[in-house]
Protein backbone atom coordinates (compact mmCIF):
# COMPACT_ATOMS: atom_id res chain seq x y z
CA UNK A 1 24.90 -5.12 -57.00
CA UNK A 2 24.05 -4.90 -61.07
CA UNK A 3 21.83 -5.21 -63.22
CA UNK A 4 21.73 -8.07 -66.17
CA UNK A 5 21.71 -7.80 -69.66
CA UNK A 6 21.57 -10.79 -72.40
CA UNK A 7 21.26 -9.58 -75.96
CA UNK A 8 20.64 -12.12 -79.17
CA UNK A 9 21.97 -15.33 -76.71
CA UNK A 10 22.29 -18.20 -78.98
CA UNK A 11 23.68 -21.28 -78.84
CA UNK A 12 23.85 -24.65 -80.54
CA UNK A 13 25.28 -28.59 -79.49
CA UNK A 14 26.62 -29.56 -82.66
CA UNK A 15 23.07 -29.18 -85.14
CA UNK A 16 20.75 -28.25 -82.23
CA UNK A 17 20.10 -25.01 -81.22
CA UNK A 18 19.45 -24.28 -78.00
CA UNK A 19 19.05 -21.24 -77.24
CA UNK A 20 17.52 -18.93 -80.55
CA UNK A 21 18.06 -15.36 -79.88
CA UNK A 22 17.14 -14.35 -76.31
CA UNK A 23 17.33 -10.92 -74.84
CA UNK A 24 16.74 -10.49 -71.24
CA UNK A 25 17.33 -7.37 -69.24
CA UNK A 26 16.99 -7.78 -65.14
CA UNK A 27 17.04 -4.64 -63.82
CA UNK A 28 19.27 -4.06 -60.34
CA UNK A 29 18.08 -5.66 -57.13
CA UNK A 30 14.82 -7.79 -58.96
CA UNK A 31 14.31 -11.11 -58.58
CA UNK A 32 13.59 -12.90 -61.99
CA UNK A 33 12.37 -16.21 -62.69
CA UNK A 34 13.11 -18.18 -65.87
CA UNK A 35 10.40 -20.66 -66.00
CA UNK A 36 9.56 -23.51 -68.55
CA UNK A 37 9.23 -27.22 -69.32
CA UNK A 38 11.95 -29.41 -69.37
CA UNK A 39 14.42 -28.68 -72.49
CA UNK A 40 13.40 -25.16 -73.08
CA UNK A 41 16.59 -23.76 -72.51
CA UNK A 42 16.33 -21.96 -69.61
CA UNK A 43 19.36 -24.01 -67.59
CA UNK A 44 21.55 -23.28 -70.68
CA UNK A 45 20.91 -19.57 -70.47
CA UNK A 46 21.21 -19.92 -66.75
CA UNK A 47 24.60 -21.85 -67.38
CA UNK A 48 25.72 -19.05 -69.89
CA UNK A 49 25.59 -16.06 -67.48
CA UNK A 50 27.59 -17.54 -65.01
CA UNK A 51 30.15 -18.68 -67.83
CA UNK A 52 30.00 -22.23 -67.66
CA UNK A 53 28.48 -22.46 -70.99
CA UNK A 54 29.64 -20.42 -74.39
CA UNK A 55 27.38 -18.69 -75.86
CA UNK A 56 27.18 -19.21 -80.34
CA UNK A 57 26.50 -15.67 -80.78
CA UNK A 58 25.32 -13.09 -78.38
CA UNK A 59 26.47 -10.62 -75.60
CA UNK A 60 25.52 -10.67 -72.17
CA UNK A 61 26.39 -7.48 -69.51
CA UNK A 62 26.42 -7.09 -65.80
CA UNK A 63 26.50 -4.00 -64.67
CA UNK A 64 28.41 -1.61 -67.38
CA UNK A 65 30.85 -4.83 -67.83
CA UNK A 66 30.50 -6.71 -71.12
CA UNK A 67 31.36 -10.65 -69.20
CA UNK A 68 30.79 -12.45 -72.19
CA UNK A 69 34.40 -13.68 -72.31
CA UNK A 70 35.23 -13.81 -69.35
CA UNK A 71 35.85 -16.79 -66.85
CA UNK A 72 33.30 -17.73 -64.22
CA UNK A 73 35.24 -16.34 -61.23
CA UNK A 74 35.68 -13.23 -63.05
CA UNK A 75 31.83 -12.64 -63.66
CA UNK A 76 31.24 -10.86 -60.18
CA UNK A 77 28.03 -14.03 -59.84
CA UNK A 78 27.60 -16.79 -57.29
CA UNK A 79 25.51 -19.49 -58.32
CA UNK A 80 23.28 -22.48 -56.27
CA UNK A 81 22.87 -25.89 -58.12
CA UNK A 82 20.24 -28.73 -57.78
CA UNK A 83 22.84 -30.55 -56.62
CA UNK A 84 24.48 -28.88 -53.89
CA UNK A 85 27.83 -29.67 -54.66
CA UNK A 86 28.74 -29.12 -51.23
CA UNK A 87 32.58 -30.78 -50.44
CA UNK A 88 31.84 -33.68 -48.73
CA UNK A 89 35.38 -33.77 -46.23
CA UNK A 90 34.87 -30.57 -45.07
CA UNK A 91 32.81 -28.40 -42.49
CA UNK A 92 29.96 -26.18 -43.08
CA UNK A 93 32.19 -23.30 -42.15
CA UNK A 94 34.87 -24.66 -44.31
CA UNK A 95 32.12 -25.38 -47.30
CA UNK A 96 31.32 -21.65 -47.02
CA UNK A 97 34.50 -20.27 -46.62
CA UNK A 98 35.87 -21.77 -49.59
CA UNK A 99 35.99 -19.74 -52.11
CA UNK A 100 37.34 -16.43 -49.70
CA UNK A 101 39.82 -18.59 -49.32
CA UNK A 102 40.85 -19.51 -52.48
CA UNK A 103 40.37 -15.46 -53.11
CA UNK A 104 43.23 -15.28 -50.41
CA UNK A 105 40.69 -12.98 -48.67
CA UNK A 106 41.94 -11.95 -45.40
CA UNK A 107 41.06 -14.92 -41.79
CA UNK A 108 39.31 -12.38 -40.42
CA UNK A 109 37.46 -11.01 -42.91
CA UNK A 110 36.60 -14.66 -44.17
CA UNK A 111 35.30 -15.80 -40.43
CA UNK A 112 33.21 -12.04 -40.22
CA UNK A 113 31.54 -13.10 -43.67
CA UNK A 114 30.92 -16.96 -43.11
CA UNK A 115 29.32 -16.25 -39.38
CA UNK A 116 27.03 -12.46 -40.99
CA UNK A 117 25.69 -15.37 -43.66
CA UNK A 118 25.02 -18.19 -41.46
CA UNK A 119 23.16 -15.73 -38.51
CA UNK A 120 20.86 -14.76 -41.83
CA UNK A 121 20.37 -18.42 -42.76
CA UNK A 122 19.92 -19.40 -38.98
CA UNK A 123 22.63 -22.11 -39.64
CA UNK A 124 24.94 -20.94 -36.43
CA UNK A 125 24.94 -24.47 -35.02
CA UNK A 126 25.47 -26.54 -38.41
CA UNK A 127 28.78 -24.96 -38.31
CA UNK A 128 30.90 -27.27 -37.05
CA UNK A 129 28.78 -30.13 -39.22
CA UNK A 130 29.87 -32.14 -42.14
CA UNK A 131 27.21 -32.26 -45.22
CA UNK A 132 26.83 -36.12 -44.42
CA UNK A 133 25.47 -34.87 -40.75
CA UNK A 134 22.44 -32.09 -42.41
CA UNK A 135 19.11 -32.24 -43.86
CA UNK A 136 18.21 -31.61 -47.70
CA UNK A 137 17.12 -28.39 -46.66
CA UNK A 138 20.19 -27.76 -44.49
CA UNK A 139 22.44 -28.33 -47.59
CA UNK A 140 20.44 -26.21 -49.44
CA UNK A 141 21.20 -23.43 -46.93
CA UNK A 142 24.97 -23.93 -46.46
CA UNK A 143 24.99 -23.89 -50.34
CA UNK A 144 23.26 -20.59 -50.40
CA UNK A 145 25.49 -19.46 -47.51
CA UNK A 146 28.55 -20.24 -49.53
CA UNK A 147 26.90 -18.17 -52.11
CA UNK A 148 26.51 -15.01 -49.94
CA UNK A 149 29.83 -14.88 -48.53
CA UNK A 150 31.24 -13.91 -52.07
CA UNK A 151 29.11 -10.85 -52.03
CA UNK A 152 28.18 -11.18 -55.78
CA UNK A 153 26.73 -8.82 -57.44
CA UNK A 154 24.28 -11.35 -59.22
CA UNK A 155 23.11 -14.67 -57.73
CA UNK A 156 21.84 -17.72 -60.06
CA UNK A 157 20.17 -20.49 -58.81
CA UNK A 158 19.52 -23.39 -60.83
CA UNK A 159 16.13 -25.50 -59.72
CA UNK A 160 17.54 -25.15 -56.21
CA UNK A 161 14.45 -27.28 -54.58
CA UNK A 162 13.99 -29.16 -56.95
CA UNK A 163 15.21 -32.30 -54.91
CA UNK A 164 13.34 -31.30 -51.66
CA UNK A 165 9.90 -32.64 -50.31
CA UNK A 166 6.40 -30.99 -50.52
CA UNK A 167 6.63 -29.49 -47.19
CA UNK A 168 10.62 -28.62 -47.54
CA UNK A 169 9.98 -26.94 -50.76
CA UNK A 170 7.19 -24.81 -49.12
CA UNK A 171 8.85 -23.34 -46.62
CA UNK A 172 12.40 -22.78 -48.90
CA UNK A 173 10.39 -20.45 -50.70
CA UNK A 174 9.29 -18.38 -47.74
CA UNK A 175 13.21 -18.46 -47.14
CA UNK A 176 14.07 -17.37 -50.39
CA UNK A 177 11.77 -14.35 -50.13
CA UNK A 178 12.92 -13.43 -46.91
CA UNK A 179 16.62 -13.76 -48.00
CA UNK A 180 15.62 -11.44 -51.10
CA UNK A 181 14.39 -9.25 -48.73
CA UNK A 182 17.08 -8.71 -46.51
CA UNK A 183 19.85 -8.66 -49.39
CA UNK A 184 18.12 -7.22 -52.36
CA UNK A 185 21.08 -8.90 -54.65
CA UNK A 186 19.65 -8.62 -58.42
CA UNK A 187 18.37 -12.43 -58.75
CA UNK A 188 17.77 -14.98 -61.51
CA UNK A 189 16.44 -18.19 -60.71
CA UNK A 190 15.51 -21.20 -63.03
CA UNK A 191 12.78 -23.95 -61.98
CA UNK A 192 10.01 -25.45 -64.19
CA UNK A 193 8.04 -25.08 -61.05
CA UNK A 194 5.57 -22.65 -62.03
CA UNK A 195 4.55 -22.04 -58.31
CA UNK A 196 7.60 -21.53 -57.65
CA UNK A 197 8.00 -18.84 -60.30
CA UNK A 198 4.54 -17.28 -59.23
CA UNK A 199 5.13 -16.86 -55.54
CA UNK A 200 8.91 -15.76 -55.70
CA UNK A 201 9.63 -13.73 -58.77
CA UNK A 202 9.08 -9.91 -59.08
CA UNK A 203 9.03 -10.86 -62.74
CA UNK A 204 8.91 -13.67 -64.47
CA UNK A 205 10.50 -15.24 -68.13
CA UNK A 206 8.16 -18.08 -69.73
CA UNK A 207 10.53 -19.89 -72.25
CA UNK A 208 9.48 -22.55 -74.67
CA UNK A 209 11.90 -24.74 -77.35
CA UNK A 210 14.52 -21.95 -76.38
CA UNK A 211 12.80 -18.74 -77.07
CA UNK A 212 10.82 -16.39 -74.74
CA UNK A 213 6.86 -16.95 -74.96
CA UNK A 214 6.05 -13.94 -72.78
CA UNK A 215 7.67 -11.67 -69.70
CA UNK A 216 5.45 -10.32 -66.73
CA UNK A 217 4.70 -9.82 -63.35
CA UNK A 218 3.40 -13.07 -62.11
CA UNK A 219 -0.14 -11.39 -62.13
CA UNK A 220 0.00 -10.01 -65.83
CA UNK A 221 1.32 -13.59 -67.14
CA UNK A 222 -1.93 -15.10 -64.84
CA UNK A 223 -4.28 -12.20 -66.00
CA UNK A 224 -2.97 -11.69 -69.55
CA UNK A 225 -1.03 -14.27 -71.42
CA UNK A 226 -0.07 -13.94 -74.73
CA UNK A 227 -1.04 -17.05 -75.96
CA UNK A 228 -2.20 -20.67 -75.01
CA UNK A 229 1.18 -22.20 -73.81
CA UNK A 230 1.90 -19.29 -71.38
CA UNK A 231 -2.54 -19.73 -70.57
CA UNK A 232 -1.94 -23.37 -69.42
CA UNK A 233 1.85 -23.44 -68.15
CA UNK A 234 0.69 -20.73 -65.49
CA UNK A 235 -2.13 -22.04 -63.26
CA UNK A 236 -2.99 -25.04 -61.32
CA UNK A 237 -5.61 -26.53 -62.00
CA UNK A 238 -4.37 -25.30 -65.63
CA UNK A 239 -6.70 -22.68 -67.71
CA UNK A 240 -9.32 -24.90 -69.53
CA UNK A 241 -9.36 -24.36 -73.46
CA UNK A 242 -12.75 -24.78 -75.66
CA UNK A 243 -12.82 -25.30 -79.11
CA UNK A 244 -15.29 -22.38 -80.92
CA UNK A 245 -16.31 -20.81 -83.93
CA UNK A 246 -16.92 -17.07 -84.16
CA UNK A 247 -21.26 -16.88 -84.39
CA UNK A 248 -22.70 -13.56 -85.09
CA UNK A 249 -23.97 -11.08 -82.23
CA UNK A 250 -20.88 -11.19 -80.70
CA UNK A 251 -21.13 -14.96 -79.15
CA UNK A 252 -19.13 -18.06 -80.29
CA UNK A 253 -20.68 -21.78 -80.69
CA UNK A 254 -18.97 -24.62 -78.73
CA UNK A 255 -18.02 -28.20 -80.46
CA UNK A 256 -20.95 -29.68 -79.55
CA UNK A 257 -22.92 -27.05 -80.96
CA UNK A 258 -23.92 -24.85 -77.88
CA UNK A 259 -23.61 -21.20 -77.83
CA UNK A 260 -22.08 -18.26 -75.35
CA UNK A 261 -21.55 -14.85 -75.20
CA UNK A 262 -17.94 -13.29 -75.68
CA UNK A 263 -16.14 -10.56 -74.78
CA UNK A 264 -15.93 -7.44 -77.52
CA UNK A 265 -12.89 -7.73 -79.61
CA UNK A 266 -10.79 -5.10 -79.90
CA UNK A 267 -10.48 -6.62 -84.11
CA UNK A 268 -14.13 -8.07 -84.88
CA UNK A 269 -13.62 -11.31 -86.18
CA UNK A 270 -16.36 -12.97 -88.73
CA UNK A 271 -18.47 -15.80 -88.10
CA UNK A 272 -17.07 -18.59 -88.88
CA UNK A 273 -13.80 -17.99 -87.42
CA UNK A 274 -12.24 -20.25 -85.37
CA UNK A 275 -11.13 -19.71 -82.08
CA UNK A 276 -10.10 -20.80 -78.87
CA UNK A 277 -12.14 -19.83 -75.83
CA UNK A 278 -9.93 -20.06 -72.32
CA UNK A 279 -11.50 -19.64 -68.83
CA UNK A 280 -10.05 -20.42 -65.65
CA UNK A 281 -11.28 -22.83 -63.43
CA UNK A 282 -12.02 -20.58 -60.46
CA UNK A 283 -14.13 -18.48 -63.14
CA UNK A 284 -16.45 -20.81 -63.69
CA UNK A 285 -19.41 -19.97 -61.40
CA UNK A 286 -21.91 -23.33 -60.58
CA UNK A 287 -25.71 -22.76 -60.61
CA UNK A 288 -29.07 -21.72 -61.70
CA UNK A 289 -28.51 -18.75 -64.11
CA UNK A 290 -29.21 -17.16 -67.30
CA UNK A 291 -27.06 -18.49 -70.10
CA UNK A 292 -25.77 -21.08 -67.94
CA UNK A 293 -24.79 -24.29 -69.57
CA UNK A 294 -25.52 -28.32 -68.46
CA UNK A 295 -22.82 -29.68 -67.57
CA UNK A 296 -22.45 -33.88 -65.75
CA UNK A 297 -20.05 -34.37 -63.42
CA UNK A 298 -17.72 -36.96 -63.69
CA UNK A 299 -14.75 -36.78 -61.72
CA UNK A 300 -14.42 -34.49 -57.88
CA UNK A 301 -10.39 -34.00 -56.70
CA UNK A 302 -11.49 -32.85 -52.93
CA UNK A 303 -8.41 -30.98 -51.20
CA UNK A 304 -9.48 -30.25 -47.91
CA UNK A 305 -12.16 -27.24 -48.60
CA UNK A 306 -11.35 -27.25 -52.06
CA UNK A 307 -13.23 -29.06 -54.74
CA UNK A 308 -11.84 -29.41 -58.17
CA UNK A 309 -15.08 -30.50 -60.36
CA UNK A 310 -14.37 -32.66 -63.87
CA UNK A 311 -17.52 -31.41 -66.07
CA UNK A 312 -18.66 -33.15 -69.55
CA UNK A 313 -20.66 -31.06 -71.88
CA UNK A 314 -21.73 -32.33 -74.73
CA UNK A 315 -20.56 -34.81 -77.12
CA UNK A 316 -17.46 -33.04 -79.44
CA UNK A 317 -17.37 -30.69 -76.68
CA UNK A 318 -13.60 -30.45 -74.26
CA UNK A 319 -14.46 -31.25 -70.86
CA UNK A 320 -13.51 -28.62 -68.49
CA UNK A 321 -12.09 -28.09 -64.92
CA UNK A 322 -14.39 -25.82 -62.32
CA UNK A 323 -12.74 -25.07 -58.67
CA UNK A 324 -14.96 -23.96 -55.99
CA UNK A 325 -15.31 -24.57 -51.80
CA UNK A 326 -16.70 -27.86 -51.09
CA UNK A 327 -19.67 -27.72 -49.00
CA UNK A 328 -19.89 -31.85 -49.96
CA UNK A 329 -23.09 -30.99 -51.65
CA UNK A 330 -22.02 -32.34 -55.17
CA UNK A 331 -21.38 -35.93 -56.01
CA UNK A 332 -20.09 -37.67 -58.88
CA UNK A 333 -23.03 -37.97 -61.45
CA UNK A 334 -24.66 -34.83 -60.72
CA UNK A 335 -26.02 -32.74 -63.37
CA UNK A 336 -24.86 -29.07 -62.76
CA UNK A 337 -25.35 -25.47 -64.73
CA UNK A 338 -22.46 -24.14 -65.01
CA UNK A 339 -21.62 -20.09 -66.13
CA UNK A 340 -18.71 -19.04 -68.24
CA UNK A 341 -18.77 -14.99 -67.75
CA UNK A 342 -17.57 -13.03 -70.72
CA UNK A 343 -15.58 -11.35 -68.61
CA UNK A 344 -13.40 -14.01 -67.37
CA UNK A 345 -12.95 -15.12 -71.20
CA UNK A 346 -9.55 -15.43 -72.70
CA UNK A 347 -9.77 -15.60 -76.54
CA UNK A 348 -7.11 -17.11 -79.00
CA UNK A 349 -7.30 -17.33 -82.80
CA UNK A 350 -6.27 -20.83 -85.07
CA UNK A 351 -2.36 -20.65 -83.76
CA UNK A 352 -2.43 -19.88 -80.30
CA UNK A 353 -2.35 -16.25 -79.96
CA UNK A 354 -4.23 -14.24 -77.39
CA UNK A 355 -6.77 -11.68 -79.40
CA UNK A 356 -7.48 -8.68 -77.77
CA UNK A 357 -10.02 -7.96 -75.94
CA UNK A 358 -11.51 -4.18 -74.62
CA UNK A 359 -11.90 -5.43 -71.03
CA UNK A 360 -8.13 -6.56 -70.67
């Protein structure tokens, strides 16, 4: 196993740049997730690692070897696509043994590696199967078991389930874990899927328009972001976002005029600053209580015992998203106070930056 190191990666198609000076570092045996909307970059980065892009200008390491020139096969990676790409005339064993034999790797050696990563993918009896004869989610694994057999010392998948069902995708990403688990080969995966990226990754790389936004733990990128994109990429539903002006005694005044408290600043701002006030929708607390605000309710998403509550405030004011159990108490039209604590208040100033707060 290795680490990975990309310093400065840039790289344009024709005019366009793509990529606009990235450094990553993924440290040995951690399991990173590049995450971001479609066009970002992050499948061009993905593509550049494993050499099937060239990078503009840059330099990427694994281990102590500078790769940047080299070819794919020389890279010491193994990498999963969207697609498969499984070879449609021949077994699963054969699909998997591949590129050992290519290698000229030894029958024996080739037959010990194919069967250790098909007993860890539970595949044993898909053996003998062509890829016209599997599942979605059995390709998927004979893919990933042709990229174990090579023993890389980095793997990179590329939106791997992306073209699976709900349920499918659900339980790949158990499968991933558990695979992580059991090999502990340094990782980096791509998907736009932000759940995804916040149930697999040890740490995760938020890229927008082909820079990096923010890198974190998936709990410091929830808890912390750095700035409104990162707030509302991470999160479903998505972090609501108010529209404020800095008021004096340390609270803010809404759009439509109404007032509530903020956290301290760690820079005091004057009044008459503007701002943008984020809460989550899980922080919003419904009921009778002081400072709470009167919200109508004009749309309920009910998931089972989850309720996801549509409020309108005022007029000029955003309307805002509030999760809580569903008790079936609350019906469309209702008139409910809602509470936004200053606690649970993420602050941004005029462009989108977080501003500091002394509770975070």
């Amino acid at each position: 196993m290795a680490g990975l190191s990309i310093k400065d990666a840039r790289k344009h198609f024709g005019t366009t740049e793509v990529l606009k000076g990235v450094s990553i570092d993924v440290a040995d045996g951690e399991f990173t997730v590049i995450v971001g909307p479609s066009g970002c970059g992050k499948s061009t980065l993905l593509r550049s690692v494993a050499g099937l892009e060239e990078l503009t200008n840059g330099r990427i390491r694994i281990g102590d070897r500078d790769v940047t020139g080299l070819a794919p096969s020389e890279r010491g990676i193994a990498m999963v696509f969207q697609s498969y790409a499984l070879y449609p005339h021949l077994t699963v064993y054969e699909n998997m043994a591949f590129a050992l034999r290519i290698a000229k790797a030894d029958k024996v050696a080739i037959d010990a590696a194919v069967r250790r990563a098909a007993a860890i993918l539970n595949i044993e009896p898909l053996l003998d199967r062509k890829p016209a004869a599997l599942s979605g989610g059995q390709r998927q694994r004979v893919a990933i078991g042709r990229a174990i057999v090579r023993q890389p010392q980095i793997f990179l998948f590329d939106e791997p389930l992306s073209n699976l069902d709900a349920d499918l995708r659900v339980r790949m990403r158990y499968e991933f874990a558990e695979l992580h688990r059991q090999l502990g080969t340094t990782t980096l995966y791509v998907t736009h899927d932000q759940v995804e990226a916040m149930t697999l990754a040890d740490r995760i790389i938020v890229m927008r328009d082909g820079r990096i936004e923010q890198v974190g733990t998936p709990r410091e990128l929830y808890a912390r972001p750095a700035n409104i994109f990162v707030a509302q990429f991470l999160g479903t539903p998505r972090m609501n976002i108010l529209a404020a002006t800095m008021a004096e005694n340390g609270r803010a005044t809404l759009a439509g005029g109404r007032s509530i408290a903020l956290p301290s600043l760690t820079t005091p701002q004057p009044a008459g600053t503007p701002l943008s006030i984020g809460i989550r929708p899980e922080d919003i607390a419904i009921g009778e209580a002081p400072g709470a605000l009167p919200f109508t309710i004009s749309f309920i998403e009910r998931l089972g015992g989850l309720a996801t509550l549509h409020l309108g405030g005022r007029e000029g004011e955003e309307p805002v998203a509030c999760q809580l159990r569903d008790d079936g108490s609350l019906e469309e039209g209702d008139t409910v106070a809602a509470s936004f604590a200053s606690g649970h208040l993420h602050l941004f100033d005029s462009t989108g930056e977080v501003l500091e707060t002394t509770g975070k």
